[in-house]
PDB file of N, CA and C in Angstrom:
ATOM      1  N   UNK A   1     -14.609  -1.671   3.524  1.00  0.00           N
ATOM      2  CA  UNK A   1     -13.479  -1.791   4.426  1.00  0.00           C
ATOM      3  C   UNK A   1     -13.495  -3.142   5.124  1.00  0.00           C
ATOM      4  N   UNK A   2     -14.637  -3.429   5.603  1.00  0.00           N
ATOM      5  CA  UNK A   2     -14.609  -4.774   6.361  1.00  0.00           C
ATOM      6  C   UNK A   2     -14.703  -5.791   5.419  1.00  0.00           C
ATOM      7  N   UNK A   3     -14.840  -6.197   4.389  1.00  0.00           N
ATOM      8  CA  UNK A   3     -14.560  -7.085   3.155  1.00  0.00           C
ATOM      9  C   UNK A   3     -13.252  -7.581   2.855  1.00  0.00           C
ATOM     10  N   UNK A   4     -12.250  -6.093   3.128  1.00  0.00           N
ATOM     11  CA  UNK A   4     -10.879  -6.632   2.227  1.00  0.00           C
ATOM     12  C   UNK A   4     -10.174  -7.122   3.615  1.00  0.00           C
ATOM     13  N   UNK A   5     -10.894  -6.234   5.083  1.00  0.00           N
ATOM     14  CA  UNK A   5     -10.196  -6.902   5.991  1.00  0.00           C
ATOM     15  C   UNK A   5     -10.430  -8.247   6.449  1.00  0.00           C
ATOM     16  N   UNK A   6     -11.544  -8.449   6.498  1.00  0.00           N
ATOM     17  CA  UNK A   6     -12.045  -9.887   6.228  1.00  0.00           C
ATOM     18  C   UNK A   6     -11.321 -10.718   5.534  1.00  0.00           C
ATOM     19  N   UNK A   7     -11.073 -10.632   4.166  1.00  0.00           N
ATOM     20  CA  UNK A   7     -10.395 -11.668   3.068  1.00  0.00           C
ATOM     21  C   UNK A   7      -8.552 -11.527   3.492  1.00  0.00           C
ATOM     22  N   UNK A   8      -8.395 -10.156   4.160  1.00  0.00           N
ATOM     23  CA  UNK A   8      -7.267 -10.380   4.725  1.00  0.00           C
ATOM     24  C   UNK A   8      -6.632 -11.078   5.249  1.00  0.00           C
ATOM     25  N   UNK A   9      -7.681 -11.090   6.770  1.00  0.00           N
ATOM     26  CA  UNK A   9      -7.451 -11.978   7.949  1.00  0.00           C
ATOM     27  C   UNK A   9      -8.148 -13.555   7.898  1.00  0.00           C
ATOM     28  N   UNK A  10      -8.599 -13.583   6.746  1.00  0.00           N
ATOM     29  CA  UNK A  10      -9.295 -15.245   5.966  1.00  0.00           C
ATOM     30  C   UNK A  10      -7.770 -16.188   6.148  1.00  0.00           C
ATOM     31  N   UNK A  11      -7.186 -17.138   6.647  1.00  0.00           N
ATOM     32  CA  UNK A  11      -6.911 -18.144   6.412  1.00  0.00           C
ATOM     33  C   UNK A  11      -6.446 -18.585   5.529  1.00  0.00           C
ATOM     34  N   UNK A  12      -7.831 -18.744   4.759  1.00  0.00           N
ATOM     35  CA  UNK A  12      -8.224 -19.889   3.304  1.00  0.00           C
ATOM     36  C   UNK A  12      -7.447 -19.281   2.329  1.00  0.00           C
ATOM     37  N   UNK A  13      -7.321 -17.739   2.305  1.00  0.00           N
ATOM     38  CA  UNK A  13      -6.345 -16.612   1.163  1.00  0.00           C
ATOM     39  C   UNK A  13      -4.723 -16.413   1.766  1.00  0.00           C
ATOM     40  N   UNK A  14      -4.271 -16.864   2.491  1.00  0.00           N
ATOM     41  CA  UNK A  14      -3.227 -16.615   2.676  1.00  0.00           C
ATOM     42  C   UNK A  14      -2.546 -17.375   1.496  1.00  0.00           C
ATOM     43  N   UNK A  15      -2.410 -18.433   0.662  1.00  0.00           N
ATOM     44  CA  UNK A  15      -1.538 -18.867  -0.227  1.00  0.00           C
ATOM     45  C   UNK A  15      -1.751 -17.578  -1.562  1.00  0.00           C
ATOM     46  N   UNK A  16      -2.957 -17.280  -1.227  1.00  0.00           N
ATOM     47  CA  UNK A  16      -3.414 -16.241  -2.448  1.00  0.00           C
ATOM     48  C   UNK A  16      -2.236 -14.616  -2.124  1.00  0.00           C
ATOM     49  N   UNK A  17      -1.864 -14.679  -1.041  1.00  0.00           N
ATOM     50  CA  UNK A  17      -1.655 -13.169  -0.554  1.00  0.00           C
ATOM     51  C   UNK A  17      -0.197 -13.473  -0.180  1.00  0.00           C
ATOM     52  N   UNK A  18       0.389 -14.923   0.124  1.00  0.00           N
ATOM     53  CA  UNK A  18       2.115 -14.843  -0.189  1.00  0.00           C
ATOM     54  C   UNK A  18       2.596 -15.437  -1.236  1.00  0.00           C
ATOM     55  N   UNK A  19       1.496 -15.626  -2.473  1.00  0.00           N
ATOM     56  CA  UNK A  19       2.089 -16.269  -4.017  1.00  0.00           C
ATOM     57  C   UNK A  19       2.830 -14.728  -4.693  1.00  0.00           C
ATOM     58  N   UNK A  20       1.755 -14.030  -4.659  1.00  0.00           N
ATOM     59  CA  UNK A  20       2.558 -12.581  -5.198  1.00  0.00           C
ATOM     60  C   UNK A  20       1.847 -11.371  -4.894  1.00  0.00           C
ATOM     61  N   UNK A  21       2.534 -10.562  -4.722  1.00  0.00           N
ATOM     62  CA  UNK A  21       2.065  -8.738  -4.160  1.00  0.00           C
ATOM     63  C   UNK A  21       0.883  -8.573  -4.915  1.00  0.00           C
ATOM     64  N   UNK A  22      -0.047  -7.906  -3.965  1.00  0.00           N
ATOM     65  CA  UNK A  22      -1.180  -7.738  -4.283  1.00  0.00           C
ATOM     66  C   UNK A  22      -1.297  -5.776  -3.616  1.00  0.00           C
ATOM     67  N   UNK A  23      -1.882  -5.360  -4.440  1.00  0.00           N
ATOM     68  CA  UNK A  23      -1.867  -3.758  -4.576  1.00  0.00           C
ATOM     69  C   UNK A  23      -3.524  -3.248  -4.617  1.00  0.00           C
ATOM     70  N   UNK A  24      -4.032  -2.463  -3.353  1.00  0.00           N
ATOM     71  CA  UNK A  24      -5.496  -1.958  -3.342  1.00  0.00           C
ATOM     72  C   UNK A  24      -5.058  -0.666  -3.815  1.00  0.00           C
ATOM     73  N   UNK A  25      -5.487  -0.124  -4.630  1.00  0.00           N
ATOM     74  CA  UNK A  25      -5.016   1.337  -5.123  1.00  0.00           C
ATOM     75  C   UNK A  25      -6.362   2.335  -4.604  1.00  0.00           C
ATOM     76  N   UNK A  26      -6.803   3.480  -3.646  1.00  0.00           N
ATOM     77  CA  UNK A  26      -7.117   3.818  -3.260  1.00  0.00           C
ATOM     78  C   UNK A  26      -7.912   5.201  -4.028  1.00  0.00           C
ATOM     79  N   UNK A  27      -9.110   5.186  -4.647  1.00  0.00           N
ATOM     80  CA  UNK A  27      -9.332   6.378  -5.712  1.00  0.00           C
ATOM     81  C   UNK A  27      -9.579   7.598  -4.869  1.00  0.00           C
ATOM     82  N   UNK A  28      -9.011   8.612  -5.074  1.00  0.00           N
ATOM     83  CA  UNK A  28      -9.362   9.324  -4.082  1.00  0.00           C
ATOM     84  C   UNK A  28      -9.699  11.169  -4.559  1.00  0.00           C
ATOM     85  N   UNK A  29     -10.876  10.508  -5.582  1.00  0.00           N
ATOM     86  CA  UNK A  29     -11.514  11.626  -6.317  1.00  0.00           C
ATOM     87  C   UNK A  29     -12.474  12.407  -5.390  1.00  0.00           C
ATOM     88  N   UNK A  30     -13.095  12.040  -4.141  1.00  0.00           N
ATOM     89  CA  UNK A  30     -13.605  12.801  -3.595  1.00  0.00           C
ATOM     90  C   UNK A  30     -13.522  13.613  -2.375  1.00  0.00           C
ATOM     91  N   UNK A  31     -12.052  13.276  -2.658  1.00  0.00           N
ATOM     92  CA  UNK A  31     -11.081  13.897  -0.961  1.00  0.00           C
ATOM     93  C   UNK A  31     -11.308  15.583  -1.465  1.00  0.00           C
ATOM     94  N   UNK A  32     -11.514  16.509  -0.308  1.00  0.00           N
ATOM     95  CA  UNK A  32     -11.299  17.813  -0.262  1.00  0.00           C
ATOM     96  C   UNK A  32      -9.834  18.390  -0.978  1.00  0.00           C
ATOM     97  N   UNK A  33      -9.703  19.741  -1.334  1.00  0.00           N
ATOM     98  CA  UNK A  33      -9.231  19.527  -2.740  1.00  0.00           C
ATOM     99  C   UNK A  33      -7.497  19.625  -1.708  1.00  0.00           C
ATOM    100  N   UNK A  34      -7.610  20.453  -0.202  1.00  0.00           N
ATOM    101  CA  UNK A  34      -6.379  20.156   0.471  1.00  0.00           C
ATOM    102  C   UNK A  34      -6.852  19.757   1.330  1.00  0.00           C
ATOM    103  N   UNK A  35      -6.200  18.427   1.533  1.00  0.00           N
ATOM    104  CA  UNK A  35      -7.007  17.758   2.790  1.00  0.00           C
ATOM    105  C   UNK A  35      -6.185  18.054   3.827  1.00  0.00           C
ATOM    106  N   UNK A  36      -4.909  18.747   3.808  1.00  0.00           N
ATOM    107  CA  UNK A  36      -3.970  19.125   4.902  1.00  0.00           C
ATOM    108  C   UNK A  36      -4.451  20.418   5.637  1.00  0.00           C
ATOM    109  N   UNK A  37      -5.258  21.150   5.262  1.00  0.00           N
ATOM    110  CA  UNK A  37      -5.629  22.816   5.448  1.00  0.00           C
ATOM    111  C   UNK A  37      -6.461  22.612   6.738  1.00  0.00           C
ATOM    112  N   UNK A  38      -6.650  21.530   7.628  1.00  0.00           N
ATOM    113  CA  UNK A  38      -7.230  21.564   8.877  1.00  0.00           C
ATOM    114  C   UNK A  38      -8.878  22.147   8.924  1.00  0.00           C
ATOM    115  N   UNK A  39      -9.197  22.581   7.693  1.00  0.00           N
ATOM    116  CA  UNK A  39     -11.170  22.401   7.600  1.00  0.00           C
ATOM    117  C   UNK A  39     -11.493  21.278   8.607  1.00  0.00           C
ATOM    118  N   UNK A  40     -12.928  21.374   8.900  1.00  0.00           N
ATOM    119  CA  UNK A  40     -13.406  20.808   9.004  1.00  0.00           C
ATOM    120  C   UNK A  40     -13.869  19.095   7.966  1.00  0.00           C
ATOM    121  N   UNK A  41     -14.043  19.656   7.052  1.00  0.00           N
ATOM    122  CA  UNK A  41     -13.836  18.317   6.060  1.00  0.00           C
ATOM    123  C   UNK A  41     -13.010  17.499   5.973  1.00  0.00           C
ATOM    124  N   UNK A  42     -11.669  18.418   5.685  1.00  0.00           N
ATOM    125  CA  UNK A  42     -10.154  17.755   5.584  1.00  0.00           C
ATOM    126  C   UNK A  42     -10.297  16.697   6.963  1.00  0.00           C
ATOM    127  N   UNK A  43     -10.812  17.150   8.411  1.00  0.00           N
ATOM    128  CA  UNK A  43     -10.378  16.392   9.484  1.00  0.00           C
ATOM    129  C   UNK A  43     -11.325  15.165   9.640  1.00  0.00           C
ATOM    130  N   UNK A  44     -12.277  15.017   9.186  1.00  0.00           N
ATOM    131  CA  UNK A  44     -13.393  13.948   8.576  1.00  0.00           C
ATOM    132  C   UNK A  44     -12.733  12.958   7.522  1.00  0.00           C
ATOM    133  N   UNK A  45     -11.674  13.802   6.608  1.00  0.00           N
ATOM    134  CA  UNK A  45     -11.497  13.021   5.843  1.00  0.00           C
ATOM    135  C   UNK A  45     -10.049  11.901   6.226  1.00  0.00           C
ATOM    136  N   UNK A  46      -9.541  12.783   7.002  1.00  0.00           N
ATOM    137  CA  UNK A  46      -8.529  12.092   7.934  1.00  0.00           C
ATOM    138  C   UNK A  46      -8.785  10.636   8.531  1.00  0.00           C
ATOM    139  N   UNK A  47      -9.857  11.660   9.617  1.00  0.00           N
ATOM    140  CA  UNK A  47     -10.098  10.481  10.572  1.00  0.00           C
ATOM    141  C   UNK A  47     -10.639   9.105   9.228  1.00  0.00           C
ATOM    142  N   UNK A  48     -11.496   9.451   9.088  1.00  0.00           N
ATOM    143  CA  UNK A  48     -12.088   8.398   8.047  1.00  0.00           C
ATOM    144  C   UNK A  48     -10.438   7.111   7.781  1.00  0.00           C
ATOM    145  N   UNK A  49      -9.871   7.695   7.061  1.00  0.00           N
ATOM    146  CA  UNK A  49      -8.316   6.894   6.435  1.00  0.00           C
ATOM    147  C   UNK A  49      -7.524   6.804   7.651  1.00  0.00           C
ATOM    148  N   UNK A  50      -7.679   7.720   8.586  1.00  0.00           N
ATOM    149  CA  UNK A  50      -6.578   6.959  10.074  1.00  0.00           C
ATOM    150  C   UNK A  50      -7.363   5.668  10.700  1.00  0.00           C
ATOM    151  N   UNK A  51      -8.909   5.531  10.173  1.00  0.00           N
ATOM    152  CA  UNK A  51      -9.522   3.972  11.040  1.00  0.00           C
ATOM    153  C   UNK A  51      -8.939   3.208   9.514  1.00  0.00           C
ATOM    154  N   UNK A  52      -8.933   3.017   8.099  1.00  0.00           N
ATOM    155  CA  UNK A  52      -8.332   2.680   7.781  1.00  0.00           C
ATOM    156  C   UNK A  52      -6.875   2.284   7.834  1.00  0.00           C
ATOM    157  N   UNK A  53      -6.006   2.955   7.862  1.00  0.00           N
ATOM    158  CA  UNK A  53      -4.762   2.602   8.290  1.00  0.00           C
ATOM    159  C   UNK A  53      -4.907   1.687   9.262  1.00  0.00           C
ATOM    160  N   UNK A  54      -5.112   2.479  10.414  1.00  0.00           N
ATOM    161  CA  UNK A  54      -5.038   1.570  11.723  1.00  0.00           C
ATOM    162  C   UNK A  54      -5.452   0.609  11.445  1.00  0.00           C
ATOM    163  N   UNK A  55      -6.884  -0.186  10.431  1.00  0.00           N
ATOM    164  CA  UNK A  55      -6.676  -1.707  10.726  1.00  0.00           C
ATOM    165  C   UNK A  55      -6.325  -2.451   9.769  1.00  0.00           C
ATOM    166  N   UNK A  56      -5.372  -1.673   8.606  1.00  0.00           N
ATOM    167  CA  UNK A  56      -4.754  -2.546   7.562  1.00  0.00           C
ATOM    168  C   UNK A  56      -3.296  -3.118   7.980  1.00  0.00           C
ATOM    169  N   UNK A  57      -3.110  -1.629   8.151  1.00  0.00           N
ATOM    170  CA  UNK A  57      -1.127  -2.061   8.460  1.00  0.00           C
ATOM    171  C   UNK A  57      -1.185  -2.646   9.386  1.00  0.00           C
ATOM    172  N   UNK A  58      -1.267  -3.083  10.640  1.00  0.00           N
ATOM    173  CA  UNK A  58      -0.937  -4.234  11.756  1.00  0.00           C
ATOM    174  C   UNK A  58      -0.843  -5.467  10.386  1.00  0.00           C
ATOM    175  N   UNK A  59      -1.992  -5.805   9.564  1.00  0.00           N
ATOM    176  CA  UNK A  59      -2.847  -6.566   9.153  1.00  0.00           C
ATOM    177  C   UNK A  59      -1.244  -6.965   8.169  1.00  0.00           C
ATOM    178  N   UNK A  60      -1.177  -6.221   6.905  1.00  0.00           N
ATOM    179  CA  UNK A  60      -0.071  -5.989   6.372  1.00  0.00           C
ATOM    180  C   UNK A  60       1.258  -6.067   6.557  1.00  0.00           C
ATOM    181  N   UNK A  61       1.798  -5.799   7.895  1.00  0.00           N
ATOM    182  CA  UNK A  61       3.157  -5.892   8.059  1.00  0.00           C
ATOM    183  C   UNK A  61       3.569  -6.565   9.225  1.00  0.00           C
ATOM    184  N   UNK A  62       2.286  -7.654   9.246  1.00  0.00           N
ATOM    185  CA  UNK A  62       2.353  -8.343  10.726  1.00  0.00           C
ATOM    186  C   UNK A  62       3.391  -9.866   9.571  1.00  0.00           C
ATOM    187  N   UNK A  63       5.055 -10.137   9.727  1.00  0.00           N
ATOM    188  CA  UNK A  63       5.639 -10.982   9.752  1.00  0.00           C
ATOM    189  C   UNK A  63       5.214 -12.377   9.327  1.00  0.00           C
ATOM    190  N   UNK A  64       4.317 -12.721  10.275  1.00  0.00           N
ATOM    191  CA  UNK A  64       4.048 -14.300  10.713  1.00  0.00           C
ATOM    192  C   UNK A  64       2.593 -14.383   8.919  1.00  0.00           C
ATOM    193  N   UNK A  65       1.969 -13.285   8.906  1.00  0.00           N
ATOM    194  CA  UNK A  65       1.069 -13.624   7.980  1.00  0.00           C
ATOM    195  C   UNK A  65       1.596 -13.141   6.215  1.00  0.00           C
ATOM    196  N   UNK A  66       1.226 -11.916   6.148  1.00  0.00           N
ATOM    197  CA  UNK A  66       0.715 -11.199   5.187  1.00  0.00           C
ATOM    198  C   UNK A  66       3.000 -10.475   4.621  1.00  0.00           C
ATOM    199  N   UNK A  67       3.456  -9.726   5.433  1.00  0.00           N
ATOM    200  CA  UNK A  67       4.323  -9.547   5.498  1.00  0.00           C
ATOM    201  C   UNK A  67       5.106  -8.289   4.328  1.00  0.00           C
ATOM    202  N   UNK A  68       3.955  -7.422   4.317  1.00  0.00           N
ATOM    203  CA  UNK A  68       3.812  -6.458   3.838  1.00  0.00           C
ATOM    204  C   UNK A  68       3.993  -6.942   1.714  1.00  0.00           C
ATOM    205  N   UNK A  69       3.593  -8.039   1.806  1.00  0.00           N
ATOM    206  CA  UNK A  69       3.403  -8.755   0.331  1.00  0.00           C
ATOM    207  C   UNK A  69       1.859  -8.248  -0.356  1.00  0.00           C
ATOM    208  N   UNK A  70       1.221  -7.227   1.017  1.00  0.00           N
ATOM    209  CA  UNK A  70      -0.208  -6.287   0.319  1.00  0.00           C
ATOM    210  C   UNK A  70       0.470  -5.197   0.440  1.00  0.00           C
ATOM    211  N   UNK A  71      -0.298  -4.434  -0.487  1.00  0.00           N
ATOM    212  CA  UNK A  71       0.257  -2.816  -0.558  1.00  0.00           C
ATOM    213  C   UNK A  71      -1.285  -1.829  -0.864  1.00  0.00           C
ATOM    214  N   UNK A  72      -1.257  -0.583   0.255  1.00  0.00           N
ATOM    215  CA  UNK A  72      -2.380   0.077  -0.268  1.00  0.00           C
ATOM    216  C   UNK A  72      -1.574   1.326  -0.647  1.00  0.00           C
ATOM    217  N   UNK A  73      -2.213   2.242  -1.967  1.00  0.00           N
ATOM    218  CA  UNK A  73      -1.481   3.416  -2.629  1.00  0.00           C
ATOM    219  C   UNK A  73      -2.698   3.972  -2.723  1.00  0.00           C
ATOM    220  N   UNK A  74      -2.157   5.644  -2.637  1.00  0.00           N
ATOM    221  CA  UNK A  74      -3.366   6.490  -2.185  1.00  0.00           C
ATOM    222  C   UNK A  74      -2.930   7.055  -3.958  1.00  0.00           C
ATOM    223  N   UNK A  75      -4.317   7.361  -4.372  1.00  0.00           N
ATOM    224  CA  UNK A  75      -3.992   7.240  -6.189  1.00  0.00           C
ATOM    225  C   UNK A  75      -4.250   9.133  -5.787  1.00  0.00           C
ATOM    226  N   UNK A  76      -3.657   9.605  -7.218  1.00  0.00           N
ATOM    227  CA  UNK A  76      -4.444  10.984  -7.150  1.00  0.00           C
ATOM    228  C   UNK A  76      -4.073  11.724  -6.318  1.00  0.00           C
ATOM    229  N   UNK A  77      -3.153  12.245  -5.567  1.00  0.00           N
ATOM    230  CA  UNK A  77      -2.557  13.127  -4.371  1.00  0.00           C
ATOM    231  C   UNK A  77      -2.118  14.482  -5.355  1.00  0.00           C
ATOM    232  N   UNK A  78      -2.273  15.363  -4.961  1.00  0.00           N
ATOM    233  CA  UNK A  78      -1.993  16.729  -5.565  1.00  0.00           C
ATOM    234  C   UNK A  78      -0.792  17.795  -4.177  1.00  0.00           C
ATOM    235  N   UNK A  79      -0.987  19.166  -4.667  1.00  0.00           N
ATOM    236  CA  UNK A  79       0.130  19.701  -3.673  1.00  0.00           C
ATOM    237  C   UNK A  79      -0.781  20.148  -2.572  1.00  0.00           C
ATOM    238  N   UNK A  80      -1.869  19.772  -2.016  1.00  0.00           N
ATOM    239  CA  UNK A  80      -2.697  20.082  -1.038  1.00  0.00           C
ATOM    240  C   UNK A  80      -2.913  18.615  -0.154  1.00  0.00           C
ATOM    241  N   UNK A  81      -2.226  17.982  -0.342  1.00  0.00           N
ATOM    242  CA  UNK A  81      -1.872  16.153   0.400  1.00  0.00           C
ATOM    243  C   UNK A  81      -1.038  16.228   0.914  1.00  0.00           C
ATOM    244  N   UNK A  82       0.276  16.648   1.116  1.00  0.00           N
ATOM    245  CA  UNK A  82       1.600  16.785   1.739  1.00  0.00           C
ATOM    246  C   UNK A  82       1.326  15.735   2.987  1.00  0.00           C
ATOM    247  N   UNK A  83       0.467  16.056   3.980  1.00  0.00           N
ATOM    248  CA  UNK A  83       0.601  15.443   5.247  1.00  0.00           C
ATOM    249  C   UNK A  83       0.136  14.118   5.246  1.00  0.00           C
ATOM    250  N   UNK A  84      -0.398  13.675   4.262  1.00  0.00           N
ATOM    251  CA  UNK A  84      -0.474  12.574   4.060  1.00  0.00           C
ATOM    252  C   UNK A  84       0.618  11.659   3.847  1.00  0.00           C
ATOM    253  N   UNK A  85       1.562  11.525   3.473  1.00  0.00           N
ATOM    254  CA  UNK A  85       2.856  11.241   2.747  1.00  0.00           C
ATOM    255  C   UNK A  85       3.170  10.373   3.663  1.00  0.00           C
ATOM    256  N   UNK A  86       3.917  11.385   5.056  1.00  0.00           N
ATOM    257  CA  UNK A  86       3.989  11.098   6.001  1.00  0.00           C
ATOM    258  C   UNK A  86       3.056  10.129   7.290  1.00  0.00           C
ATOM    259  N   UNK A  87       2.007  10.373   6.933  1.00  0.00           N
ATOM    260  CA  UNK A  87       0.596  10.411   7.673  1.00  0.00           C
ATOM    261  C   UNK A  87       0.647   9.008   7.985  1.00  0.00           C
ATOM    262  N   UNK A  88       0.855   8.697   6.766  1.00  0.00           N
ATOM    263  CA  UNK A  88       0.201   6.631   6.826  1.00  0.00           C
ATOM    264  C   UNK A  88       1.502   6.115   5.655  1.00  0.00           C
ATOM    265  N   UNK A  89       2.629   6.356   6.428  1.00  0.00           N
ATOM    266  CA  UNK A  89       3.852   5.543   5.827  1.00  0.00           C
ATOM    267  C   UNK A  89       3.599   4.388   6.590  1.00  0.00           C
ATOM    268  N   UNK A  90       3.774   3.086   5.589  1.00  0.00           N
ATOM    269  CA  UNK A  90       4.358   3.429   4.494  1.00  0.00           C
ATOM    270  C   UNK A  90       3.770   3.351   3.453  1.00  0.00           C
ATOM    271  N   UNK A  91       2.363   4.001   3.677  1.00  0.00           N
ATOM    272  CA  UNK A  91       1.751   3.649   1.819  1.00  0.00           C
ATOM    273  C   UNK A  91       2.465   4.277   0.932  1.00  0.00           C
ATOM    274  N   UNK A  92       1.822   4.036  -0.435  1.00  0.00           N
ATOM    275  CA  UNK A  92       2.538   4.938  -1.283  1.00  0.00           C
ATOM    276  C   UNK A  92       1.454   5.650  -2.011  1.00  0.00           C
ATOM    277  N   UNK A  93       1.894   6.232  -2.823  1.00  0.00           N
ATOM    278  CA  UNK A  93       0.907   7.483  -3.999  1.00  0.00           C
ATOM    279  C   UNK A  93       1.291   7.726  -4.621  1.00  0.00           C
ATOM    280  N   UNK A  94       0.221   7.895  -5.608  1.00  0.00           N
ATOM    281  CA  UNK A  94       0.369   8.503  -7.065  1.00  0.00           C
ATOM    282  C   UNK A  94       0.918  10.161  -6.891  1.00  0.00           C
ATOM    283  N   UNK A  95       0.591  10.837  -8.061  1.00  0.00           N
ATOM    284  CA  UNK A  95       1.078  12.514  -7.935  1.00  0.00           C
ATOM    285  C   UNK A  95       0.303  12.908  -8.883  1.00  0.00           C
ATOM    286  N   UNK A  96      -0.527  13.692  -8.283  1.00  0.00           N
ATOM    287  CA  UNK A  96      -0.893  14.433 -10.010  1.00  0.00           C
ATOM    288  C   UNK A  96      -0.643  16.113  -9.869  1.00  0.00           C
ATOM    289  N   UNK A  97      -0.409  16.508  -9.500  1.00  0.00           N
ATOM    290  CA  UNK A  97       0.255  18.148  -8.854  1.00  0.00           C
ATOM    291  C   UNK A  97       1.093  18.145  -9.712  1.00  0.00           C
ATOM    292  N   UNK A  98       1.499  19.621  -9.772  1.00  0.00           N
ATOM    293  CA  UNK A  98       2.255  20.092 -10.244  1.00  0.00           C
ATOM    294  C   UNK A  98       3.545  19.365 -10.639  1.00  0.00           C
ATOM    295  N   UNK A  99       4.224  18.739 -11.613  1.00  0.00           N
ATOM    296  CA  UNK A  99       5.298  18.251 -11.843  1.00  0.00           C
ATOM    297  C   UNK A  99       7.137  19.354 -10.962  1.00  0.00           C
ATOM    298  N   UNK A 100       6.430  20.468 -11.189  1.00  0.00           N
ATOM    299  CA  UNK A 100       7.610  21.770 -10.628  1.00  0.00           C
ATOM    300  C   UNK A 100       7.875  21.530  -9.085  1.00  0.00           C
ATOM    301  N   UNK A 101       6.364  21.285  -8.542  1.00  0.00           N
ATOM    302  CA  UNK A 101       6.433  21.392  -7.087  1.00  0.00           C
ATOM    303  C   UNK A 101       7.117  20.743  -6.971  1.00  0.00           C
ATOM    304  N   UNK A 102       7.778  19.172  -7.602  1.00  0.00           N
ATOM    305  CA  UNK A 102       8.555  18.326  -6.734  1.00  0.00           C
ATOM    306  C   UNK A 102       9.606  19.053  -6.432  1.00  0.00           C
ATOM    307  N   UNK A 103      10.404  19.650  -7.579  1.00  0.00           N
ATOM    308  CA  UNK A 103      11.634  20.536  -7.569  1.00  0.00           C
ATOM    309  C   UNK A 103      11.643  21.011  -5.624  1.00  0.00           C
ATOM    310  N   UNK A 104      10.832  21.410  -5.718  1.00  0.00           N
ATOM    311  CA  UNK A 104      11.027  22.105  -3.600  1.00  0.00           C
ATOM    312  C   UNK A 104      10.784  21.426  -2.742  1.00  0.00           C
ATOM    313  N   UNK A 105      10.399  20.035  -3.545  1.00  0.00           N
ATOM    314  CA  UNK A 105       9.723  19.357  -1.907  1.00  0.00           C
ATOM    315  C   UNK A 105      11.060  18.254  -2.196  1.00  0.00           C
ATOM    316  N   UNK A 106      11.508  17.667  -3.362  1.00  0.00           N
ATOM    317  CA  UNK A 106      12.421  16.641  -3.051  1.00  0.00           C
ATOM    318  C   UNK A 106      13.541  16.782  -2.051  1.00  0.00           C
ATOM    319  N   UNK A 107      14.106  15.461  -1.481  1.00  0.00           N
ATOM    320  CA  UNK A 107      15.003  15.663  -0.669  1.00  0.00           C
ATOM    321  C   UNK A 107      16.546  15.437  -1.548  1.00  0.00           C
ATOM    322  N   UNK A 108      16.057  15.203  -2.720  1.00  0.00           N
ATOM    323  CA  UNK A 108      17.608  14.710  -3.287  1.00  0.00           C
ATOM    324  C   UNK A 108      18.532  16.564  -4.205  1.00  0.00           C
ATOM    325  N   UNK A 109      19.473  16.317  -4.092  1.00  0.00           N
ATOM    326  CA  UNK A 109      20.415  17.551  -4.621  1.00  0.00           C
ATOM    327  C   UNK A 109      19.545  17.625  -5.481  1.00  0.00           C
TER     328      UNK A 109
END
């Protein structure tokens, strides 16, 4: 974590980080299998990615630097992630759940 924020907030990489979008894709094979279900784990696994968030996105969508030209995507999300979605917009994610479930969760007709 302190590496990419480091090379983030580096200076010397900024021509590197507004030449073209750069994407950390997030593996997230060892998240609890619903990390929304309020366990004890799930809320470990939270907090863990809310100190993430908190010190990427300032980092990311701060204008004057970076200007949301980084992108982090949470890979691997299933139908036990839901609150995530929301959680740390605006990342994005993969899907590997059920293809049907979208049918109930989309917002489009």
């Amino acid at each position: 974590t302190f590496d990419v924020q480091h090379f983030l907030l580096d200076d010397n990489n900024l021509g590197l980080l507004n030449d073209r979008p750069l994407v950390f894709q997030m593996c997230l094979k060892n998240k609890p299998v619903n990390v929304c279900d309020g366990s004890s784990q799930s809320q470990q696994w939270l907090a863990l990615f809310d100190d993430v968030h908190s010190r990427f996105q300032p980092i990311v969508s701060d204008p004057s630097r970076i200007n949301n030209r980084v992108q982090f995507v949470f890979d691997s999300l299933g139908p036990g992630d839901s609150c995530i979605v929301d959680r740390y917009a605006p990342w994005n994610s993969t899907w590997t759940g059920d293809h049907t479930c979208l049918l109930y969760t989309s917002p489009s007709p």
